[in-house]
C-alpha atoms as a PDB file:
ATOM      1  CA  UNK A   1     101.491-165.192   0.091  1.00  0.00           C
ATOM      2  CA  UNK A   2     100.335-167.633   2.120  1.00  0.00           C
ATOM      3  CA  UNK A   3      96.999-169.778   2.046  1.00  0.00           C
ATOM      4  CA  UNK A   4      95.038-172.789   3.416  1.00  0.00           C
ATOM      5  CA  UNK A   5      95.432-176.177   1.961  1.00  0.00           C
ATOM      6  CA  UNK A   6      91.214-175.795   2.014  1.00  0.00           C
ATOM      7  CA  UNK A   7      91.267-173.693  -1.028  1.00  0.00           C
ATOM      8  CA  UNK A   8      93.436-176.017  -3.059  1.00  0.00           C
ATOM      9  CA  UNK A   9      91.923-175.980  -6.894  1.00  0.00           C
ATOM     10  CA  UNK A  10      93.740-177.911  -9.562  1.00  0.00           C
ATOM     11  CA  UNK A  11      96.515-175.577 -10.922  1.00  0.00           C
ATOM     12  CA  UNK A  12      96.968-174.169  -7.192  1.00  0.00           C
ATOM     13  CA  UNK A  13     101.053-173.701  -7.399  1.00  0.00           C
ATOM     14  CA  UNK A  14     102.638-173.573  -3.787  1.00  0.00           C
ATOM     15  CA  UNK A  15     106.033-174.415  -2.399  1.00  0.00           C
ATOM     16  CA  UNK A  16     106.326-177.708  -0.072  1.00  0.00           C
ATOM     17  CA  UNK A  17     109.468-178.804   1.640  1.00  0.00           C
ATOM     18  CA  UNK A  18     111.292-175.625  -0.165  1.00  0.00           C
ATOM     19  CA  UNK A  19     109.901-177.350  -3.876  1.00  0.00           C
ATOM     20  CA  UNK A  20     107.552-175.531  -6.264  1.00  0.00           C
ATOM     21  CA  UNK A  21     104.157-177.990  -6.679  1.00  0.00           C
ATOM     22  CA  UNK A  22     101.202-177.831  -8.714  1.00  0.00           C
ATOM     23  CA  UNK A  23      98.141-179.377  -7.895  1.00  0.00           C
ATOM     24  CA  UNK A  24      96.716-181.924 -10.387  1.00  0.00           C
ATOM     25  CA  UNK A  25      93.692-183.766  -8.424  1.00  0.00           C
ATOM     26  CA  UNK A  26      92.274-182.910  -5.014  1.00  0.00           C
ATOM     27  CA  UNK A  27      89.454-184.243  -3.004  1.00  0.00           C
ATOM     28  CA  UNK A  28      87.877-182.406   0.235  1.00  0.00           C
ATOM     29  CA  UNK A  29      87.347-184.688   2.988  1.00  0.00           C
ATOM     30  CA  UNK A  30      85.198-184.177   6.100  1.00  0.00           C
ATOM     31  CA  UNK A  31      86.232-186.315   9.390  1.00  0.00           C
ATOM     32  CA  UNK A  32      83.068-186.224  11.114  1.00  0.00           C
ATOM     33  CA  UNK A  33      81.583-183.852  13.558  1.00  0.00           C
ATOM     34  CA  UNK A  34      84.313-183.704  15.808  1.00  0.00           C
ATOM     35  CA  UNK A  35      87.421-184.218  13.383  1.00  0.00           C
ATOM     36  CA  UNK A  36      88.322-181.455  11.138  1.00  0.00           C
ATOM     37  CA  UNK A  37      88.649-181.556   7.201  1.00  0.00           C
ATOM     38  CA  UNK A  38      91.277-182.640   5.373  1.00  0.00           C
ATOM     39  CA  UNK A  39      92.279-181.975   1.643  1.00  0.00           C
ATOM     40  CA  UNK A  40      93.869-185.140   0.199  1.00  0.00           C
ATOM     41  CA  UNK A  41      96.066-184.168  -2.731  1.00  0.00           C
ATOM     42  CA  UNK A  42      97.996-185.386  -5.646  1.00  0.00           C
ATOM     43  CA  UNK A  43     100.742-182.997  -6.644  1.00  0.00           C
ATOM     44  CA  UNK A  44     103.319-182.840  -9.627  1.00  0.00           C
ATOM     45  CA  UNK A  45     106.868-181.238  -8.922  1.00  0.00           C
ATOM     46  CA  UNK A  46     106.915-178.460 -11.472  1.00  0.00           C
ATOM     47  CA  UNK A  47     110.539-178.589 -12.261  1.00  0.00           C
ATOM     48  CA  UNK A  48     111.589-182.953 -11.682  1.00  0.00           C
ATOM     49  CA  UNK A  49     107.587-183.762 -12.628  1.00  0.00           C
ATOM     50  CA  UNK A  50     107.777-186.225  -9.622  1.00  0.00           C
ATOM     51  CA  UNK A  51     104.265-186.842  -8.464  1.00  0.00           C
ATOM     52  CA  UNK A  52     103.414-187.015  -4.987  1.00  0.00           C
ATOM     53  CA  UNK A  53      99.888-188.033  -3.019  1.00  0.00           C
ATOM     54  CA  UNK A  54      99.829-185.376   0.177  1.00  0.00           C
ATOM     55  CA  UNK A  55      96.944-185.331   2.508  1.00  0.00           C
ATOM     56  CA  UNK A  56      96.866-181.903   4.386  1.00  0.00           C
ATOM     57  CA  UNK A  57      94.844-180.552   7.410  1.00  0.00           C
ATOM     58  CA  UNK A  58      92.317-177.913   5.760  1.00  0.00           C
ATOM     59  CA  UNK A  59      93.452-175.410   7.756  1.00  0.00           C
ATOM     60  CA  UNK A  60      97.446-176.172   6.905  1.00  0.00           C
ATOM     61  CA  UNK A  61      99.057-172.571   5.324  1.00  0.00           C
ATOM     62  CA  UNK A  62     101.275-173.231   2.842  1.00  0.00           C
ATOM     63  CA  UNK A  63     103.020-170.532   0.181  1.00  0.00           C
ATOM     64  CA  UNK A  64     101.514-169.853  -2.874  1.00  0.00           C
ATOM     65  CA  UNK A  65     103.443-169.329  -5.818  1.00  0.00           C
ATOM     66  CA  UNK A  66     102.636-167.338  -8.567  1.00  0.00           C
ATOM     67  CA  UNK A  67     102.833-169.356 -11.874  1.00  0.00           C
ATOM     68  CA  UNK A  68     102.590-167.657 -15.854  1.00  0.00           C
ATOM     69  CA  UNK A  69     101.394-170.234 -18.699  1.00  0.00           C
ATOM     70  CA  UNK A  70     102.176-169.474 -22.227  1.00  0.00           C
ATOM     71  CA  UNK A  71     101.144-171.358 -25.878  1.00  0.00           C
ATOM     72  CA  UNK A  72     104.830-171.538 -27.651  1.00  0.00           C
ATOM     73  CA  UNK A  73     105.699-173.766 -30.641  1.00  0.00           C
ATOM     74  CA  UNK A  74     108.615-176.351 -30.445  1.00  0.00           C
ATOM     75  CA  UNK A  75     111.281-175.284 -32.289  1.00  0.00           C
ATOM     76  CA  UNK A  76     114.199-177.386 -32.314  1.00  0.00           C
ATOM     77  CA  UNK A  77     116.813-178.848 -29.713  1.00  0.00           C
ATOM     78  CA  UNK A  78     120.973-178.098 -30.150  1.00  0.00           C
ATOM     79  CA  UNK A  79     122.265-180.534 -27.271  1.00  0.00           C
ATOM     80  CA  UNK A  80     122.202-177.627 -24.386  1.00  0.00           C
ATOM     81  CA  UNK A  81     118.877-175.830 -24.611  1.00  0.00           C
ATOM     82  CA  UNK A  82     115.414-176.850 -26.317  1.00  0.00           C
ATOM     83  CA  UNK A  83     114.013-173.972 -27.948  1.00  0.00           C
ATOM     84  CA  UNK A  84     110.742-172.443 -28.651  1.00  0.00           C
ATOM     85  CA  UNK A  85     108.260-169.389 -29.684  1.00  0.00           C
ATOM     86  CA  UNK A  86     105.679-167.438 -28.871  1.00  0.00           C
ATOM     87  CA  UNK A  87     103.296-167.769 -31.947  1.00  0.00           C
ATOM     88  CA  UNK A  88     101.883-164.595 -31.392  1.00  0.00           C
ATOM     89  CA  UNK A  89     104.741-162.569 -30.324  1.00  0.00           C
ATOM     90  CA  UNK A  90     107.892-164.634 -32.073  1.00  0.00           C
ATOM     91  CA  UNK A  91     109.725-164.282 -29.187  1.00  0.00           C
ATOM     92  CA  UNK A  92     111.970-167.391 -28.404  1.00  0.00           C
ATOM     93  CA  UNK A  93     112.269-169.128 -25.383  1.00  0.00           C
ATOM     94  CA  UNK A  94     115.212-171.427 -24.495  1.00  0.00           C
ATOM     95  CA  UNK A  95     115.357-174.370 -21.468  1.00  0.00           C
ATOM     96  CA  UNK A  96     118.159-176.471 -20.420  1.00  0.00           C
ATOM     97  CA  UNK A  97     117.653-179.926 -22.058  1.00  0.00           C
ATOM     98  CA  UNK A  98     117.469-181.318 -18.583  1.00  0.00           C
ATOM     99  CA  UNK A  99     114.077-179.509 -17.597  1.00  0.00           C
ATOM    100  CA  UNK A 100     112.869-181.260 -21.129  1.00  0.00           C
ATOM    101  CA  UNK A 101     114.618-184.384 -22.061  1.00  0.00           C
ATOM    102  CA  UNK A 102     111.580-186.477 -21.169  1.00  0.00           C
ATOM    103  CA  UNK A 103     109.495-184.277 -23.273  1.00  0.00           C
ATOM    104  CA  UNK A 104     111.381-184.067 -26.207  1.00  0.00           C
ATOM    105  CA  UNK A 105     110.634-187.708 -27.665  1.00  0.00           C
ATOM    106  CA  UNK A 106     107.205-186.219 -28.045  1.00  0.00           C
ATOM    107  CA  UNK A 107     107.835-183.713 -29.728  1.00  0.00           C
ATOM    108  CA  UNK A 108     108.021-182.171 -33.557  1.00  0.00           C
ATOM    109  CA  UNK A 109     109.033-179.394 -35.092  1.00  0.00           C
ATOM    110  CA  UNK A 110     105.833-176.682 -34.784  1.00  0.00           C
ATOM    111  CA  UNK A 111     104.543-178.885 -31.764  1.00  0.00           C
ATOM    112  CA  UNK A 112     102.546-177.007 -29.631  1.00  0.00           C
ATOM    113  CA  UNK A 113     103.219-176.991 -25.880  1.00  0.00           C
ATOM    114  CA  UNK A 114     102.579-174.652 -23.087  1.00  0.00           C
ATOM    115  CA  UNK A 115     105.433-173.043 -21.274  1.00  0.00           C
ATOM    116  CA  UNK A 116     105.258-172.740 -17.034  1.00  0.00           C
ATOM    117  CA  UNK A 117     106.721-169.633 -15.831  1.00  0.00           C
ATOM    118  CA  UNK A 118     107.594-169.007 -11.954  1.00  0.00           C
ATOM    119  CA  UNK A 119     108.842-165.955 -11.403  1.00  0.00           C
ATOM    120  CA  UNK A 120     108.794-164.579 -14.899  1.00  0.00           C
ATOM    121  CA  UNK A 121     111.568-167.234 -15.673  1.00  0.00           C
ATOM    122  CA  UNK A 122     110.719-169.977 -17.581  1.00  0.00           C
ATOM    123  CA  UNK A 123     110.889-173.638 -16.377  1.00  0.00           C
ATOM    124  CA  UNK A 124     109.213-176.123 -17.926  1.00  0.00           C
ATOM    125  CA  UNK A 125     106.948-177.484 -20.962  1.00  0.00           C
ATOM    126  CA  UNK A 126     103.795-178.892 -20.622  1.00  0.00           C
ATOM    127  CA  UNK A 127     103.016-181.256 -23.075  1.00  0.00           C
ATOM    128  CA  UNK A 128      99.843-181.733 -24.697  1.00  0.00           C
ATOM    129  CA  UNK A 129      97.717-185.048 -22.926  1.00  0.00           C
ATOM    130  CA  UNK A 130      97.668-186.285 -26.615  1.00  0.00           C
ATOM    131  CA  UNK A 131     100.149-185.888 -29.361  1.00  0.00           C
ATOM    132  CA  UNK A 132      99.600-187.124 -32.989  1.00  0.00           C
ATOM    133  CA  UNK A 133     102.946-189.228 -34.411  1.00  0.00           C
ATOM    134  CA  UNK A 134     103.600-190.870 -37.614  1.00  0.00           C
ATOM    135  CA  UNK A 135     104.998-194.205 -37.182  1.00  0.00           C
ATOM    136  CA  UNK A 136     108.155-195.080 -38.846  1.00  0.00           C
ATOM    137  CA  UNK A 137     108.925-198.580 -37.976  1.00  0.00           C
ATOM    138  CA  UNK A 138     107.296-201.554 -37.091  1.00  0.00           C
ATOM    139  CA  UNK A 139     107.168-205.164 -37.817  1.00  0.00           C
ATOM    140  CA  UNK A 140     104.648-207.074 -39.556  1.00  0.00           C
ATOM    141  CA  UNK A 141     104.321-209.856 -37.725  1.00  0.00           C
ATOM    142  CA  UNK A 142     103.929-210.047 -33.897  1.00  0.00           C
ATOM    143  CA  UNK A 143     104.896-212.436 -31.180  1.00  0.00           C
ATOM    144  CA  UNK A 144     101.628-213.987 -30.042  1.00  0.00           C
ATOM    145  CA  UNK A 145     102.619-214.363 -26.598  1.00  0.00           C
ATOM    146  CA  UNK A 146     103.081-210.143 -25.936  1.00  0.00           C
ATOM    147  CA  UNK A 147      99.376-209.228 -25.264  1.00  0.00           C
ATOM    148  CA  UNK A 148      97.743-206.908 -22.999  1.00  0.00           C
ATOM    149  CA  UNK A 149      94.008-207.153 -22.194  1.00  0.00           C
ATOM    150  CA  UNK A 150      93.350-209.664 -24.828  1.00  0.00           C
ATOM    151  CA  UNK A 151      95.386-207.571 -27.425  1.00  0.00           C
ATOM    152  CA  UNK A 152      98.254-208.532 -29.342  1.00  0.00           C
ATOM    153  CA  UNK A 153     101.024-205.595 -29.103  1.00  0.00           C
ATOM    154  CA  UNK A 154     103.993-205.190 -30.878  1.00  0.00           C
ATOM    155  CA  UNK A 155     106.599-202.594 -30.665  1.00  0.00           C
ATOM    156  CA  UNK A 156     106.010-199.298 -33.484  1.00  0.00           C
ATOM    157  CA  UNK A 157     109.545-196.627 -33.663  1.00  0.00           C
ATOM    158  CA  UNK A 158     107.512-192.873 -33.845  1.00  0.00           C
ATOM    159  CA  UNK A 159     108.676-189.694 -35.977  1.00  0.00           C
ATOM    160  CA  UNK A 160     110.370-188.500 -32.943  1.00  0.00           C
ATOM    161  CA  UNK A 161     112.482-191.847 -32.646  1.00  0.00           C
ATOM    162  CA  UNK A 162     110.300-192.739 -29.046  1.00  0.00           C
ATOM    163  CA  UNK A 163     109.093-196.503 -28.856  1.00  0.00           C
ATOM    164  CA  UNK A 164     105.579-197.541 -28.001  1.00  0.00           C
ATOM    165  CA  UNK A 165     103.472-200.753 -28.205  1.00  0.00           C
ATOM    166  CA  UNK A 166     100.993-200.351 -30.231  1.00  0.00           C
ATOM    167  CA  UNK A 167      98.350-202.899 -31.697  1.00  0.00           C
ATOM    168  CA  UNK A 168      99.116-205.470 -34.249  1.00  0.00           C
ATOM    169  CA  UNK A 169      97.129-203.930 -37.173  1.00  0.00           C
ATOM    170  CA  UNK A 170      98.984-200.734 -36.697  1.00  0.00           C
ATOM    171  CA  UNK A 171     101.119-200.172 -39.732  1.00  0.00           C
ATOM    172  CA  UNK A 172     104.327-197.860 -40.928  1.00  0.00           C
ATOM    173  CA  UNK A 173     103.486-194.928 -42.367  1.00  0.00           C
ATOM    174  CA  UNK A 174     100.183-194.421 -40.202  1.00  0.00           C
ATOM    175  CA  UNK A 175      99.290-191.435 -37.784  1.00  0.00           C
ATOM    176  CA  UNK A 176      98.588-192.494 -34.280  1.00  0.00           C
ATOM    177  CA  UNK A 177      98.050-190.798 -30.995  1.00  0.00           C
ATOM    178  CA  UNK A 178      99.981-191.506 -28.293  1.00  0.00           C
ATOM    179  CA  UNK A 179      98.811-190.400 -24.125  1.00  0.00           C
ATOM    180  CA  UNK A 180     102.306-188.171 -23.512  1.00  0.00           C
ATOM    181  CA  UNK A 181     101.947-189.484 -19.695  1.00  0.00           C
ATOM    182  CA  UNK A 182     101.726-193.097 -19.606  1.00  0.00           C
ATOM    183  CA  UNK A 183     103.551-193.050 -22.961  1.00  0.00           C
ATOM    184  CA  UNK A 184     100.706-195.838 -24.390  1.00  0.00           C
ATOM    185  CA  UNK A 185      99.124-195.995 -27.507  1.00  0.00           C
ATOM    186  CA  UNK A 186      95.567-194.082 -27.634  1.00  0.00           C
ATOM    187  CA  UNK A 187      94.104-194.461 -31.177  1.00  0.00           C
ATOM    188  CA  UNK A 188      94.606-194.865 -35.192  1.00  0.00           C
ATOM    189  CA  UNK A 189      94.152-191.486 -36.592  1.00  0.00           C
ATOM    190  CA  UNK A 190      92.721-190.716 -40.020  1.00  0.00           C
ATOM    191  CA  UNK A 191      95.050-188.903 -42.256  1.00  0.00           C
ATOM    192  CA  UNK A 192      91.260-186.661 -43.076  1.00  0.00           C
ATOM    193  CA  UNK A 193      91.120-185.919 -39.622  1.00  0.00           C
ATOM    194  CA  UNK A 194      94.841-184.625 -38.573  1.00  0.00           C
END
């Protein structure tokens, strides 16, 4: 089905350049009162997750794609496929570690994600924006010179084995969350609060 690049909405799924997109941000510009409108877009490729910034005329068709999102559970990994279920159903989904690898150092056992269907096939995971992880490893001490904004960092190993910077009074053992796209440090979190 084809529509206009005018009714974009984040979420809006359409094919561009033969490639499924989603739409993640969109702003509606007018050009004056003899210039048309144009819808200036960013866009996420739904199986690489490349992002892409895409202005289009208003009027522009492009094909709309039909998308299906389900809440599963992370179950484990075996090399090949990642695995996961349907809490309410049990039934177990499988992708190729390629469509996940990125995701995967995010991720626990009992994690919930959301799986992205096209075409009643599934392709991808969508991770959480935050993700709570115990760290494992870090050091004590902390090289004065390795600040950011003012703050001292220093390098904390997660549960999942991924490494962040975190702050210098961050400590092993403690819960933190950590933003699962810029793959930064967000906040200490209470063990109470979990």
């Amino acid at each position: 089905m084809m529509m206009p690049a005018g009714e974009f909405k984040n979420g809006t799924a359409f094919k561009y350049n033969g490639e499924p997109y989603i739409v993640t941000k969109f702003q509606h510009l007018k050009l004056g009162k003899s210039g048309g409108a144009r819808m200036v877009t960013k866009v996420r490729n739904i199986i690489n997750g490349k992002v892409l910034d895409i202005t289009f005329n208003s009027i522009d068709k492009v094909e709309k794609i039909e998308t299906e999102m389900r809440t599963a559970q992370y179950l484990y990994e075996d090399g090949s496929y990642a695995y996961f279920m349907d809490p309410a159903t049990f039934e177990q989904t499988e992708l190729p570690i390629e469509a996940c690898q990125e995701d995967l150092k995010f991720l626990k056992p009992e994690q919930k994600v959301t799986i992205l269907k096209l075409d009643d096939k599934p392709v991808k995971a969508v991770l959480p924006l935050k993700v709570t992880l115990r760290v494992t490893e870090t050091m004590d001490g902390v090289d004065r010179g390795n600040t950011a904004g003012g703050q001292v960092l220093k390098e904390a190993t997660l549960e999942t084995g991924v490494i962040v910077k975190v702050p210098a009074f961050i400590k092993t053992g403690e819960l933190i969350n950590v933003n699962t796209e810029t793959e930064e440090y967000v906040e200490r979190v209470s063990e109470d609060t979990k």
